[in-house]
N, C-alpha and C. Protein backbone atom coordinates (compact mmCIF):
# COMPACT_ATOMS: atom_id res chain seq x y z
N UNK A 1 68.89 -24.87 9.08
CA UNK A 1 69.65 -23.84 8.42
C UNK A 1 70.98 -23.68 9.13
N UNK A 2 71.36 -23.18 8.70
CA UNK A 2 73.41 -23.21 9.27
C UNK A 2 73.88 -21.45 8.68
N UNK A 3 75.03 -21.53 9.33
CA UNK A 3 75.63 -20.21 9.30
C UNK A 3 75.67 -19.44 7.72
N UNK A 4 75.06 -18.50 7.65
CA UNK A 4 75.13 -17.89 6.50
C UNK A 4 76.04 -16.17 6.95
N UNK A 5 76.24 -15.61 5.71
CA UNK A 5 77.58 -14.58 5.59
C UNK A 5 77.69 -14.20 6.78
N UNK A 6 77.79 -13.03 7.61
CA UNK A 6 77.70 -12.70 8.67
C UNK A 6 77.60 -13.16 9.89
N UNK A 7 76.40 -13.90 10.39
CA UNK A 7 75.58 -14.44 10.92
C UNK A 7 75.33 -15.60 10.64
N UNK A 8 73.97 -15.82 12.21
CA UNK A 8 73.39 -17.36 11.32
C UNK A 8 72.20 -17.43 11.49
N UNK A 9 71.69 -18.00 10.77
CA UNK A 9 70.43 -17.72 10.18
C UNK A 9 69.37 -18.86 11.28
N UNK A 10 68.55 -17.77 11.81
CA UNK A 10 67.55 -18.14 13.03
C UNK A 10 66.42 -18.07 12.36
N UNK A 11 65.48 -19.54 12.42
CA UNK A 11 64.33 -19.61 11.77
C UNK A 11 63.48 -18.88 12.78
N UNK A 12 62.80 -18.07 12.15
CA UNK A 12 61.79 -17.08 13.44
C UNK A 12 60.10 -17.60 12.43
N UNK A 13 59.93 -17.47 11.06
CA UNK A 13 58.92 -17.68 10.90
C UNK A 13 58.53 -18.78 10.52
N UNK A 14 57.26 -19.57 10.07
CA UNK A 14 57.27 -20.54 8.61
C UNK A 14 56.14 -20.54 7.97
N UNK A 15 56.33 -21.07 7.24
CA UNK A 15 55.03 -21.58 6.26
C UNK A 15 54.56 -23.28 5.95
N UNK A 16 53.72 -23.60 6.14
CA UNK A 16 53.56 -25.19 6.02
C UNK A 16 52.34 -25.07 4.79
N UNK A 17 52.24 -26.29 3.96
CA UNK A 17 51.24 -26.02 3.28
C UNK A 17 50.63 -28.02 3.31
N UNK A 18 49.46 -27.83 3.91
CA UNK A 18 48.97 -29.24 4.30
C UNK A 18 48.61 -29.78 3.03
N UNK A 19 48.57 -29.05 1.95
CA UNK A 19 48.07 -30.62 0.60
C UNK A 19 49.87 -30.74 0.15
N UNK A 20 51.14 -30.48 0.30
CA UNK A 20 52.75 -30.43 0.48
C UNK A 20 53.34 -30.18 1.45
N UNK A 21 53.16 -30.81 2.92
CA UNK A 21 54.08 -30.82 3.58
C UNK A 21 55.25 -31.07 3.64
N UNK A 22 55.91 -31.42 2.46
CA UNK A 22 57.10 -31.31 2.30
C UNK A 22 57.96 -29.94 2.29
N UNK A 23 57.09 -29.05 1.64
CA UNK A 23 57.54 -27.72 1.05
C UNK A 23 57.34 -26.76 2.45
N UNK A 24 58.46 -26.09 2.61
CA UNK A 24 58.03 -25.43 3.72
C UNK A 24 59.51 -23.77 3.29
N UNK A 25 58.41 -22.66 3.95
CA UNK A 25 59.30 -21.65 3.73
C UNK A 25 59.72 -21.01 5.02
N UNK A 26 61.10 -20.27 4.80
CA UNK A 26 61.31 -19.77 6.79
C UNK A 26 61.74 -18.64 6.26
N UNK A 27 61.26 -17.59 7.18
CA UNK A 27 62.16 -15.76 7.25
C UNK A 27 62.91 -16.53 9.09
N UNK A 28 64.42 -15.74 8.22
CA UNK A 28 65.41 -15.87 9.30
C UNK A 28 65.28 -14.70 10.04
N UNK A 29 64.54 -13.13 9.65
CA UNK A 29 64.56 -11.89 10.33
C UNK A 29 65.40 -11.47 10.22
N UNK A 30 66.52 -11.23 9.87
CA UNK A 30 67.55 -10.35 9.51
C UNK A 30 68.25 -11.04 8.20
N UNK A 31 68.77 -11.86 7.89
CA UNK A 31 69.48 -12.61 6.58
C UNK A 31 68.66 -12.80 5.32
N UNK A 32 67.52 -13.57 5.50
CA UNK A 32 67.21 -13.93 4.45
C UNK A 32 66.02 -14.68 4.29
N UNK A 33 65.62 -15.27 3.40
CA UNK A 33 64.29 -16.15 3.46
C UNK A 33 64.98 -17.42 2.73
N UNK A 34 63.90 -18.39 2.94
CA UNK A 34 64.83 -19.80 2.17
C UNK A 34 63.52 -20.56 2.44
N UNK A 35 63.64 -21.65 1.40
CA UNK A 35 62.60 -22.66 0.86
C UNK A 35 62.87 -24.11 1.47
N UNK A 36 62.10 -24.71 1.34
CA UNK A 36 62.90 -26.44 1.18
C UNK A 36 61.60 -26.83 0.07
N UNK A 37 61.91 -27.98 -0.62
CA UNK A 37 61.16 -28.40 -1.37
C UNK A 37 60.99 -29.97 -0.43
N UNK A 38 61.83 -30.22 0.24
CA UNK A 38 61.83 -31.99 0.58
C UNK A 38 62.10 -31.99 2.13
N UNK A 39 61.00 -31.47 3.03
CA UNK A 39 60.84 -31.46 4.41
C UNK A 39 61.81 -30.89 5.50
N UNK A 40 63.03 -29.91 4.44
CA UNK A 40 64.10 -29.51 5.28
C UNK A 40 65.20 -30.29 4.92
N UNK A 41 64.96 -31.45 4.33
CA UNK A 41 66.70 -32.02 3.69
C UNK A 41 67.95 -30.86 3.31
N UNK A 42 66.91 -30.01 2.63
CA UNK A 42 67.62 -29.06 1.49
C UNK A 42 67.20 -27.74 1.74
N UNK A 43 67.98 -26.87 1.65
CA UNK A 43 67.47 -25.41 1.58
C UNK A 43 67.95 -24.41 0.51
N UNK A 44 66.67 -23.35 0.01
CA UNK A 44 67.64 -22.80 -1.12
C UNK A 44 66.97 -21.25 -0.34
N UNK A 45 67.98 -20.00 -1.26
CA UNK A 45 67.23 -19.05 -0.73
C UNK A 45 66.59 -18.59 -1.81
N UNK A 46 65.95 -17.50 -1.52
CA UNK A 46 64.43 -16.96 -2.30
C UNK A 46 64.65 -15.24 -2.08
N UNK A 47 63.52 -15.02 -2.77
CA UNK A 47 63.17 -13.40 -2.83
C UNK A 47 63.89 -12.39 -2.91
N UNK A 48 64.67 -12.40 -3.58
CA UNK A 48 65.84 -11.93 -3.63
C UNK A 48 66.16 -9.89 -3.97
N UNK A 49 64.42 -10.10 -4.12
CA UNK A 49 64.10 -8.23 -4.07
C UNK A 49 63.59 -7.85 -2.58
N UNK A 50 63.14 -8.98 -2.17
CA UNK A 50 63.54 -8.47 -0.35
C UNK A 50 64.45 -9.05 0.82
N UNK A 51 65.85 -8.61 -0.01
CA UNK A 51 66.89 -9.27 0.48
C UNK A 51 67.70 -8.86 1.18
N UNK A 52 67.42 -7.09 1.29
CA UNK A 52 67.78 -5.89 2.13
C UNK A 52 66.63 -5.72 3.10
N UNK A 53 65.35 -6.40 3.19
CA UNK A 53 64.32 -5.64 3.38
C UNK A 53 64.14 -6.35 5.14
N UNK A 54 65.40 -7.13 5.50
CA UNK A 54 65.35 -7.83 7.19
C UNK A 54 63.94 -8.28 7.48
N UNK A 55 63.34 -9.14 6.25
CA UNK A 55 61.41 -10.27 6.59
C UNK A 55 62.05 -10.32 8.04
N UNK A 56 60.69 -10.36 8.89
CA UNK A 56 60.52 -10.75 10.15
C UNK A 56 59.42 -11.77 10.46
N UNK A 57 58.90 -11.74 9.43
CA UNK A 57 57.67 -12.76 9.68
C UNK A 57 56.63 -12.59 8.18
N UNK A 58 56.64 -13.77 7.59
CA UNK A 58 56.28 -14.75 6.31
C UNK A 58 55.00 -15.12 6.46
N UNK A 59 53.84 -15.16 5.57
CA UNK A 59 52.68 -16.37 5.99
C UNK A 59 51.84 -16.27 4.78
N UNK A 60 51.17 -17.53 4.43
CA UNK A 60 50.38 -17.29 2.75
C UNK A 60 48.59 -18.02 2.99
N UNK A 61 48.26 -17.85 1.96
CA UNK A 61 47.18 -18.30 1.83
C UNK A 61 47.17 -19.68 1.56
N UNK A 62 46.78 -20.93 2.53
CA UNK A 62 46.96 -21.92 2.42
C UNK A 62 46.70 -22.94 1.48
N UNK A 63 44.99 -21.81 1.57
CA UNK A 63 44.62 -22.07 -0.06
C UNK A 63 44.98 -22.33 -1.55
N UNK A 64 45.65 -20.82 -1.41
CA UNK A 64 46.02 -20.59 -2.60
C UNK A 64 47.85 -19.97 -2.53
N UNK A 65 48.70 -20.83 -2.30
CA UNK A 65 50.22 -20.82 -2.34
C UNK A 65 50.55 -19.69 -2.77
N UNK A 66 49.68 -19.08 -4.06
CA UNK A 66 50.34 -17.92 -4.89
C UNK A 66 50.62 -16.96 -4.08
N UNK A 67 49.49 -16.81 -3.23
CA UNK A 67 49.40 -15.72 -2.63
C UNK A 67 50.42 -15.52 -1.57
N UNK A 68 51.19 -14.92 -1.30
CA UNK A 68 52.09 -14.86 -0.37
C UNK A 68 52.63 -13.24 0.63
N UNK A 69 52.39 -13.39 1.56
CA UNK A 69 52.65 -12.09 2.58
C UNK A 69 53.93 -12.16 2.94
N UNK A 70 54.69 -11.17 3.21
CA UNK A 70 55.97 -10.83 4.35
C UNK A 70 56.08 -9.38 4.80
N UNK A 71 56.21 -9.56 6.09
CA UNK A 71 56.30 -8.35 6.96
C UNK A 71 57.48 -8.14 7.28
N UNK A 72 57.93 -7.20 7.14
CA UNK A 72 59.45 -6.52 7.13
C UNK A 72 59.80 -5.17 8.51
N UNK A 73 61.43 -5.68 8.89
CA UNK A 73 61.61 -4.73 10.03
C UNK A 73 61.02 -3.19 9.59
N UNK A 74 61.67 -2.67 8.85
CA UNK A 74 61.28 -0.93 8.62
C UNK A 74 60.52 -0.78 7.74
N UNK A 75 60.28 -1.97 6.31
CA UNK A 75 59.92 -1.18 5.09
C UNK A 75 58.47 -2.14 5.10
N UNK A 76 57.91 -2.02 5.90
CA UNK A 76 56.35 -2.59 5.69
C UNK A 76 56.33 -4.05 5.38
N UNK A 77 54.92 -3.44 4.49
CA UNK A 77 54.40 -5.49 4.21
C UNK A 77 54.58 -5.65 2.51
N UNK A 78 55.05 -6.60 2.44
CA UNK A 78 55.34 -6.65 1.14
C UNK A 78 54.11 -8.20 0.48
N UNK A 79 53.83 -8.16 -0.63
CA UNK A 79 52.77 -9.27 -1.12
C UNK A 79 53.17 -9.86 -2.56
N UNK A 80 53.45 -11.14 -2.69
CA UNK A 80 53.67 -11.99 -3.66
C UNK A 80 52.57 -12.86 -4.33
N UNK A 81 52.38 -12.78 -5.40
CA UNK A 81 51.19 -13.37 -6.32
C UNK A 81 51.47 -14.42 -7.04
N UNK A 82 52.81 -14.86 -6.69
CA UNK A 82 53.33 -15.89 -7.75
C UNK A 82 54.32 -17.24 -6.87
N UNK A 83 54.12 -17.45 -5.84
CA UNK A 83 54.18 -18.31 -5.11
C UNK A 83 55.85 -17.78 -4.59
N UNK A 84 55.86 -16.15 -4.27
CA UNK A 84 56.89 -15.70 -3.29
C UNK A 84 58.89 -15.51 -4.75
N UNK A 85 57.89 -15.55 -6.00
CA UNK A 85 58.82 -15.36 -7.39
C UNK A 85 59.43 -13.77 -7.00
N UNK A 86 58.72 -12.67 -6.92
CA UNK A 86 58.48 -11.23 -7.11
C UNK A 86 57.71 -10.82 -5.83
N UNK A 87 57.87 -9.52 -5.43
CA UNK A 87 57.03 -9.17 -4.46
C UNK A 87 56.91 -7.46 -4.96
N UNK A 88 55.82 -6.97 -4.13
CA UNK A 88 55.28 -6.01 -4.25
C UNK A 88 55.01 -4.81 -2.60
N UNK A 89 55.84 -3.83 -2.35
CA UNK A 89 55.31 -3.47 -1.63
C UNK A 89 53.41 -3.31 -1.26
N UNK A 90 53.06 -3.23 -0.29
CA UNK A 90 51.80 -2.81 0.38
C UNK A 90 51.26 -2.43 1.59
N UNK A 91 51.83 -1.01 1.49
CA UNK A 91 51.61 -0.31 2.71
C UNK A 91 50.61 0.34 3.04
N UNK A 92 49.51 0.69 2.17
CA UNK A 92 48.45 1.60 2.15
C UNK A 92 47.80 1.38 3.53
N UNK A 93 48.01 2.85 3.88
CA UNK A 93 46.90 3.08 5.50
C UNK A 93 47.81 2.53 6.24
N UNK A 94 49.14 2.06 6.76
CA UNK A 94 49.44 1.85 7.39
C UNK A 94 50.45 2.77 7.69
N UNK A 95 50.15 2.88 9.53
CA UNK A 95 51.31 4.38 10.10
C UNK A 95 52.64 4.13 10.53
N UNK A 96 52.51 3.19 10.37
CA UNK A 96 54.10 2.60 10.76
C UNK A 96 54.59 1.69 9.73
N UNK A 97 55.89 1.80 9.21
CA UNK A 97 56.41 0.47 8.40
C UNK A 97 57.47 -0.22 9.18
N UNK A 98 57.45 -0.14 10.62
CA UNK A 98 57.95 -1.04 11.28
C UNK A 98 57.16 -2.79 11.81
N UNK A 99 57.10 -3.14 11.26
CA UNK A 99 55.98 -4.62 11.44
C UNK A 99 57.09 -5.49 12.15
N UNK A 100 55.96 -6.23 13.01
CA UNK A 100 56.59 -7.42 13.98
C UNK A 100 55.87 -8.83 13.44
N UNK A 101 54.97 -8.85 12.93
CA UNK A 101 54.41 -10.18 12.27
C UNK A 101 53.23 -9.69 11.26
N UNK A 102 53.26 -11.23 10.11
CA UNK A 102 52.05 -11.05 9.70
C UNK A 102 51.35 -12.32 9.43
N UNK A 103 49.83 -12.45 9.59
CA UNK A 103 49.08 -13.32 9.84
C UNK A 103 47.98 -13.68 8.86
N UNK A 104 48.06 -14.70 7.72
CA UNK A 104 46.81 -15.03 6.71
C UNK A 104 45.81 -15.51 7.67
N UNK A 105 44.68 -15.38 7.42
CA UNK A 105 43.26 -15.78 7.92
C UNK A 105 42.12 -16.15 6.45
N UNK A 106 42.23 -17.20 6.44
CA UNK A 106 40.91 -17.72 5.52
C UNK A 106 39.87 -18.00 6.04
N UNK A 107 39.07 -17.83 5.12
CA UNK A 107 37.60 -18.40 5.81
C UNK A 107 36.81 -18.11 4.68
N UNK A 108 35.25 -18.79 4.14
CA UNK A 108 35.11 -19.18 3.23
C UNK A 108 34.65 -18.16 1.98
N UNK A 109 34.65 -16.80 2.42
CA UNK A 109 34.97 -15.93 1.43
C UNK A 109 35.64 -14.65 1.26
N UNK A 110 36.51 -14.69 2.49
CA UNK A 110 37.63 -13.74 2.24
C UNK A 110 38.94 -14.31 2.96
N UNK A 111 40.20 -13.86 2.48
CA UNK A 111 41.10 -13.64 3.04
C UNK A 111 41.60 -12.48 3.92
N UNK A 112 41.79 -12.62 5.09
CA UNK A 112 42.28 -11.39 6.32
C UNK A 112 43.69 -11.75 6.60
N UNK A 113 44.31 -10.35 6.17
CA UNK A 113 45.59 -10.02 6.78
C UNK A 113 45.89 -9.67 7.89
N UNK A 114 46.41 -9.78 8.79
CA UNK A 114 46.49 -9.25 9.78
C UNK A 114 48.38 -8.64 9.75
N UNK A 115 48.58 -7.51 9.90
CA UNK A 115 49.99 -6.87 9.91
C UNK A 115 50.08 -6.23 11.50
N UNK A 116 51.01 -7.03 12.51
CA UNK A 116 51.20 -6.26 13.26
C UNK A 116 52.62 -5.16 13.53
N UNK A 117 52.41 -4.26 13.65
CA UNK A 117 53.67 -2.93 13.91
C UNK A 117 54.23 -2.95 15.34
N UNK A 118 55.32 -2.10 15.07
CA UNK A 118 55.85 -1.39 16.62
C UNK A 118 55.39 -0.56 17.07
N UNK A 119 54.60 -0.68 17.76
CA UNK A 119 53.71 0.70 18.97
C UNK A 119 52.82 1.20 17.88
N UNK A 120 52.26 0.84 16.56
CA UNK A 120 51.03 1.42 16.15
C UNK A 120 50.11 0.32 15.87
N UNK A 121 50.24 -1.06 16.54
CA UNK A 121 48.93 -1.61 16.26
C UNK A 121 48.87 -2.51 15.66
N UNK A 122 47.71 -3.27 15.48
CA UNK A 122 47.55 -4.17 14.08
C UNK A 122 46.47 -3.91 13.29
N UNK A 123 46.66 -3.89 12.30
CA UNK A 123 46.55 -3.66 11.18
C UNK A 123 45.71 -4.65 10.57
N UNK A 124 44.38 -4.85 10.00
CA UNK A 124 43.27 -5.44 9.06
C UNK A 124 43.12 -5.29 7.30
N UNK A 125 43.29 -6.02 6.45
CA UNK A 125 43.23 -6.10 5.02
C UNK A 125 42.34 -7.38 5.07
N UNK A 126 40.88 -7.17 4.40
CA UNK A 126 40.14 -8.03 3.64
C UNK A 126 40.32 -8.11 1.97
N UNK A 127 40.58 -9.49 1.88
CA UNK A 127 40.42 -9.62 0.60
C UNK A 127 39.59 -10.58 -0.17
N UNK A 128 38.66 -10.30 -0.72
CA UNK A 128 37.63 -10.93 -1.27
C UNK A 128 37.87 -11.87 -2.10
């Protein structure tokens, strides 16, 4: 990635998906999020409704691509169902919407979120 408006854009998170390793997604933590379709040749950006929202850390269901998490400096965790098209806040039960990472966990019949915050913790979501 290379200098974007302001700033420049520091890959802090990613996403790999082992049946497309080509395709890979990065949160820069403050700028923006961005895709590659072809191993990093190319980059485009994405998500463009959390584009104020400073992602700090990205991660999906490896499984299932659709599914997609991002954890954001102030405004929580946000969740994408459509392979990171649209997102959806999802903060429920959580005391802080300051998050420092977030973490998919599969295993063979649920998915675990893991959301960690600033000074309140981490945070557990099972999903069946």
């Amino acid at each position: 990635l290379y200098k974007t408006g302001d700033g420049v854009a520091v890959a802090n998170s990613y996403i790999f998906f082992q049946d497309n390793p080509d395709e890979i997604y990065v949160s820069t933590g403050w700028v923006d999020l961005f895709r590659s379709p072809d191993g990093g040749q190319t980059w485009q950006q994405f998500a463009n409704d959390l584009k104020f929202s400073d992602v700090v850390s990205i991660d999906a269901d490896k499984e299932n691509p659709n599914l997609m998490w991002a954890a954001t400096l102030n405004d929580g965790v946000y969740k994408s169902t459509d392979h990171g098209e649209s997102w959806s806040r999802f903060n429920d039960g959580l005391e802080s919407l300051q998050m420092k990472k977030i973490c998919v966990v599969k295993n063979e019949k649920t998915t675990v979120v893991y959301a960690c915050t600033v000074g309140k913790g981490i945070y557990k979501y099972v999903e069946n």
